[in-house]
N, C-alpha and C. Protein backbone atom coordinates (compact mmCIF):
# COMPACT_ATOMS: atom_id res chain seq x y z
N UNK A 1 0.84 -1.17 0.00
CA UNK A 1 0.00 0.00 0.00
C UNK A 1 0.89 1.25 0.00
N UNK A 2 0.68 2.20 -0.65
CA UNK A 2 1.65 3.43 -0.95
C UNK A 2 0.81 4.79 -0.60
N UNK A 3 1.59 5.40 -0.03
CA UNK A 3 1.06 6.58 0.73
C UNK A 3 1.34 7.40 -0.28
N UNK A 4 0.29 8.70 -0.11
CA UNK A 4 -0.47 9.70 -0.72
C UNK A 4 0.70 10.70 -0.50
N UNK A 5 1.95 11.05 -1.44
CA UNK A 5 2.61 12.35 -0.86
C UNK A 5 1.88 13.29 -0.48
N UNK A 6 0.69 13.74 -0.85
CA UNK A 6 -0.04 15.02 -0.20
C UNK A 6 0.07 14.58 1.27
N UNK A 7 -0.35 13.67 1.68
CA UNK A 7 -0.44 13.35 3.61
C UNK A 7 0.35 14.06 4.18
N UNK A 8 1.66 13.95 3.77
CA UNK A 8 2.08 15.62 4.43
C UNK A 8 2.24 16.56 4.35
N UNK A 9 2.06 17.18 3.32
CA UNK A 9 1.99 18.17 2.63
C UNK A 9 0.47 19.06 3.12
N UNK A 10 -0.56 18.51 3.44
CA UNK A 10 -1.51 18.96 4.06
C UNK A 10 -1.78 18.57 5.66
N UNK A 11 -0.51 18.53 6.56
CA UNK A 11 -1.09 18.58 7.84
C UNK A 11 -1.06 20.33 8.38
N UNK A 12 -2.39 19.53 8.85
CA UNK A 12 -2.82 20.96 9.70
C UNK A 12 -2.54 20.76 11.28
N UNK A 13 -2.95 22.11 11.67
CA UNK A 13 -2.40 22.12 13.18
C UNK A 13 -2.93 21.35 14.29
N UNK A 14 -4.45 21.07 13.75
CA UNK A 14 -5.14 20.39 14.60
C UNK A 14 -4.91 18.62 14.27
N UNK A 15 -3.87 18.46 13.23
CA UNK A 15 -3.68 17.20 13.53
C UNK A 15 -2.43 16.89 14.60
N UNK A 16 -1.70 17.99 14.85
CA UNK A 16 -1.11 17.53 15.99
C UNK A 16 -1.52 17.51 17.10
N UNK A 17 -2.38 18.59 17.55
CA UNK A 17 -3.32 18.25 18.31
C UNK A 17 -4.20 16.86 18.95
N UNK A 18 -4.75 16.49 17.50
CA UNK A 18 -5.39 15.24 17.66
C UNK A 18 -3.85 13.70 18.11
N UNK A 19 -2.97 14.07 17.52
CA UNK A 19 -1.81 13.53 17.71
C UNK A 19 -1.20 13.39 19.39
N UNK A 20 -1.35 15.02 20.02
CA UNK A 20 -0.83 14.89 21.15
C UNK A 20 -2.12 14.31 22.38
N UNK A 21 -3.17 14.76 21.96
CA UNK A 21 -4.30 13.97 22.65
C UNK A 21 -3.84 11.98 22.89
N UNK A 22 -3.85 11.54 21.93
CA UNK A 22 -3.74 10.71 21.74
C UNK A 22 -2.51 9.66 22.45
N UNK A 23 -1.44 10.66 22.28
CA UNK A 23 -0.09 10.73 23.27
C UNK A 23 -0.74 10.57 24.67
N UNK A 24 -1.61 11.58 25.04
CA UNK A 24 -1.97 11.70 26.42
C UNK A 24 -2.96 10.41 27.09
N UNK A 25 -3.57 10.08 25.81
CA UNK A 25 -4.52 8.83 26.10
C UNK A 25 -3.49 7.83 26.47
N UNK A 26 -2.59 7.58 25.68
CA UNK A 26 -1.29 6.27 25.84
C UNK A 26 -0.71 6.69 26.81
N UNK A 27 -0.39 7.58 27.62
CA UNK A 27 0.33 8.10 28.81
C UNK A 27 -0.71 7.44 30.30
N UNK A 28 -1.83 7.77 30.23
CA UNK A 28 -2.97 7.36 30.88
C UNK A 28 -2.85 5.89 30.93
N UNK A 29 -3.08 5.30 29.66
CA UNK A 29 -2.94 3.51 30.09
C UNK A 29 -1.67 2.98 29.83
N UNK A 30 -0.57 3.74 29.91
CA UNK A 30 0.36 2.66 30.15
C UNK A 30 1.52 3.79 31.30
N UNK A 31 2.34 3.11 31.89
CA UNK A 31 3.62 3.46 33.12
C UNK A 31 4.20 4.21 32.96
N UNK A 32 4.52 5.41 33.66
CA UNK A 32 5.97 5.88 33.12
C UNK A 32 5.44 7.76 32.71
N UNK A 33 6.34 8.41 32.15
CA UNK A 33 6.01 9.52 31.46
C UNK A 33 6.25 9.87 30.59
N UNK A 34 6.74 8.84 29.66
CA UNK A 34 7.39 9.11 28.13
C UNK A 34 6.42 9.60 27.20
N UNK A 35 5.46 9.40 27.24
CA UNK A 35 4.31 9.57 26.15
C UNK A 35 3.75 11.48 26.51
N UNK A 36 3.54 11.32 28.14
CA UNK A 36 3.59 12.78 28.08
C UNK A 36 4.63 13.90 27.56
N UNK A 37 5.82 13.69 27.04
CA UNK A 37 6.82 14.30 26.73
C UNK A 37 6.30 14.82 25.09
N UNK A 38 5.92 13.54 24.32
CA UNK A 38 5.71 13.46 23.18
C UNK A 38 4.05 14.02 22.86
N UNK A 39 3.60 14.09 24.00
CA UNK A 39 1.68 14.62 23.69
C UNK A 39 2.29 16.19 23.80
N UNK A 40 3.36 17.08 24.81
CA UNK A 40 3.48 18.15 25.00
C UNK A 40 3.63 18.54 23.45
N UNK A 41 5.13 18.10 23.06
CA UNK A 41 5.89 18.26 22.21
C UNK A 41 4.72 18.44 20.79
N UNK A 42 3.99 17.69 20.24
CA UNK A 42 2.69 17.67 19.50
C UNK A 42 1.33 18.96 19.55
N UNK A 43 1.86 19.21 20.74
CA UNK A 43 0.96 20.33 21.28
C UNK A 43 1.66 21.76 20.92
N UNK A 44 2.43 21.79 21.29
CA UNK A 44 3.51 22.91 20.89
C UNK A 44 3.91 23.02 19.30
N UNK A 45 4.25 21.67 18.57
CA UNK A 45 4.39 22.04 17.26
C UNK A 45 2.92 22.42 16.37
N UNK A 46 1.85 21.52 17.11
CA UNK A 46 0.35 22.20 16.56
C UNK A 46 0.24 23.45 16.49
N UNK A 47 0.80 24.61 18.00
CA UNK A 47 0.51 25.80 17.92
C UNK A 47 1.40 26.67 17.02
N UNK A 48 2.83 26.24 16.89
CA UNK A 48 3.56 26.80 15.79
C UNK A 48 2.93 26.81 14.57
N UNK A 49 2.33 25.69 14.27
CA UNK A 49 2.07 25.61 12.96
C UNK A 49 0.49 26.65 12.71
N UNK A 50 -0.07 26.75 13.91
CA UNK A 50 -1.43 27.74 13.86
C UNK A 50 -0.95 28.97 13.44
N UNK A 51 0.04 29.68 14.07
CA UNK A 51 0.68 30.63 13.87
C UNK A 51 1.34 30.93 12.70
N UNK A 52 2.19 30.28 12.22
CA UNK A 52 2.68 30.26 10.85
C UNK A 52 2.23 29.04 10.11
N UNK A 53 1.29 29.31 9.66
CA UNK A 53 0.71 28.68 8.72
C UNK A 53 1.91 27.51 7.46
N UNK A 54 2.53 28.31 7.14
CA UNK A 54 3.33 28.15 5.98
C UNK A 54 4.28 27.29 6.64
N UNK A 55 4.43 26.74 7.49
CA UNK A 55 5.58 26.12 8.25
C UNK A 55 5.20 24.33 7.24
N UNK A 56 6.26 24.53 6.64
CA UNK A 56 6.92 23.05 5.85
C UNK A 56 6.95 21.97 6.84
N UNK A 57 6.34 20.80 6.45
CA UNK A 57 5.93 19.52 7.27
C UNK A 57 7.36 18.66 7.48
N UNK A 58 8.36 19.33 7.00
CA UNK A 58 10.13 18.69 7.21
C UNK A 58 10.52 19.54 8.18
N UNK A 59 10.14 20.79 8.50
CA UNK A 59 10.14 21.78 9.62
C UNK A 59 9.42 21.08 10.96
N UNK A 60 8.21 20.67 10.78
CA UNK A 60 7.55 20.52 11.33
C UNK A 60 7.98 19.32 12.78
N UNK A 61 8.30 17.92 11.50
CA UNK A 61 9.02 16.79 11.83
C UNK A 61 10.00 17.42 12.96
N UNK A 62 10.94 18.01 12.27
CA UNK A 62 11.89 18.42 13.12
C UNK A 62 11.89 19.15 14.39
N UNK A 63 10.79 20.39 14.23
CA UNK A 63 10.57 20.62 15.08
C UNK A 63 10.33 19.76 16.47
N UNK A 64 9.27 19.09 16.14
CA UNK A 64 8.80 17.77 17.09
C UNK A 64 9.61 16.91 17.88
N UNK A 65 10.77 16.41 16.59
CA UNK A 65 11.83 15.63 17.33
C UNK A 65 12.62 16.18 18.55
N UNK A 66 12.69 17.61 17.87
CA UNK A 66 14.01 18.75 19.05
C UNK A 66 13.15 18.53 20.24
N UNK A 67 11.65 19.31 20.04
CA UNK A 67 11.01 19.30 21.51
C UNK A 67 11.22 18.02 21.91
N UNK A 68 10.74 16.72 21.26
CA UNK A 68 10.13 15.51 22.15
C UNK A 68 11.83 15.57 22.84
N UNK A 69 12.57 15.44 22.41
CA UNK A 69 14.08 15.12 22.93
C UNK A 69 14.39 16.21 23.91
N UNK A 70 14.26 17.38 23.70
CA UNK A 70 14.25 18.61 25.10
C UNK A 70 13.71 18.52 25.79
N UNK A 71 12.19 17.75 25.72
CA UNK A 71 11.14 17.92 26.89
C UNK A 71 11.56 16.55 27.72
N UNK A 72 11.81 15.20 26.85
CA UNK A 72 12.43 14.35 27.84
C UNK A 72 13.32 14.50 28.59
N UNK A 73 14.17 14.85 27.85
CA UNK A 73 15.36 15.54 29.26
C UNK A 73 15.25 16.38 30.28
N UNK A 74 15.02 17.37 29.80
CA UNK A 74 14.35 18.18 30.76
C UNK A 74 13.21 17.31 32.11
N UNK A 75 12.54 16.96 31.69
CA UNK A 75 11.02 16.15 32.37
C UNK A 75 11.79 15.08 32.85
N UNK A 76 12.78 14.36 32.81
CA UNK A 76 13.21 13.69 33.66
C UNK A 76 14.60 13.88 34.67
N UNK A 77 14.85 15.31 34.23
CA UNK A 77 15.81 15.95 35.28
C UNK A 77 15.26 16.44 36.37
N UNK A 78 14.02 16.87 35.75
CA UNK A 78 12.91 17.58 36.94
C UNK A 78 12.21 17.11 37.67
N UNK A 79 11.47 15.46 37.67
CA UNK A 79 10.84 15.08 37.87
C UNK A 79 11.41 13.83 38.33
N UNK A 80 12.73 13.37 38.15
CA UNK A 80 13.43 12.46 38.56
C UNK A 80 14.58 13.04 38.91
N UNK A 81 15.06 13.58 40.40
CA UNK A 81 16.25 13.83 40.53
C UNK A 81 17.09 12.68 40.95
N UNK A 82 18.40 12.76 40.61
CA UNK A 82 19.36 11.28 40.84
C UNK A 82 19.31 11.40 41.95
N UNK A 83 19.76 11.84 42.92
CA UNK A 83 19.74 11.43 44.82
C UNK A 83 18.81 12.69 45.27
N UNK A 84 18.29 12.69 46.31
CA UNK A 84 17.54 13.07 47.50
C UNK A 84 18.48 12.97 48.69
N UNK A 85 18.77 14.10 48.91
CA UNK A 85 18.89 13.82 50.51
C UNK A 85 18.03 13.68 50.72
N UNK A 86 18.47 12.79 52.54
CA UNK A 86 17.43 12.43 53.69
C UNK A 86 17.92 12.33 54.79
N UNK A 87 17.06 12.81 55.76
CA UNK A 87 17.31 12.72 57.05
C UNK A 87 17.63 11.29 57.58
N UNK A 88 17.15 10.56 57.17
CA UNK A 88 17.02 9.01 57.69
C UNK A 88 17.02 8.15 56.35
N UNK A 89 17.86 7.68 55.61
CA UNK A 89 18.39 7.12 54.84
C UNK A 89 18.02 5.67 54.80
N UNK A 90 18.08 5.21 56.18
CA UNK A 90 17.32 3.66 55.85
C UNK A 90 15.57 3.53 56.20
N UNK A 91 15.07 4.70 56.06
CA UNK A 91 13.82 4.71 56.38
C UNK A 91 13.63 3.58 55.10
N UNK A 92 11.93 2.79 54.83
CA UNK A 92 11.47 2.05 54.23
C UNK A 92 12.57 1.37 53.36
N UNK A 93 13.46 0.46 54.40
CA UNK A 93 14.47 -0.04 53.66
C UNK A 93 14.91 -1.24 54.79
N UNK A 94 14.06 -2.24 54.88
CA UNK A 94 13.75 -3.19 55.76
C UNK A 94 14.97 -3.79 55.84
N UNK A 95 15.69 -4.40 54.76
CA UNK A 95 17.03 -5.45 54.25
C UNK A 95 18.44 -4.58 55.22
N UNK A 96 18.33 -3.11 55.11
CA UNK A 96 19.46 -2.29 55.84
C UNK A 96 19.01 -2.40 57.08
């Protein structure tokens, strides 16, 4: 089956939209927060593209990739820091 070169050539903004929704649905039923990175990222290139209309769907791509890859990093520097101090270190740590 061979895809329609127009398919990208005509995305609109609200298909990223519908794109990052969808992200957010898969974030919901499955672990973790990877999918929210990629529903943001979809959300943000939707609104670029509202704004400038004319924004090329190889722009677009790219755009997406930079965010999804900035927002993961970011979102798991922030949201996962490597150590915590603690006052009590073997708290809920039965084996120590």
């Amino acid at each position: 089956m061979e895809m329609d070169p127009a398919f990208f050539t005509e995305v609109q903004y609200w298909h990223w939209w519908i794109a990052g929704v969808a992200f957010m649905i898969i974030e919901v039923l499955l672990p973790g927060t990877l999918f929210l990175w990629f529903g943001v990222s979809a959300g943000v290139t939707g609104l670029l593209l509202l704004v400038m209309p004319e924004f090329d769907w190889r722009y677009q791509m790219l755009v997406f990739s930079a965010l999804s890859i900035v927002s993961i990093y970011v979102g798991r520097k922030s949201w996962r820091p490597d150590h915590v101090e603690n006052d009590r270190p073997d708290l809920n740590r039965r084996t120590d």
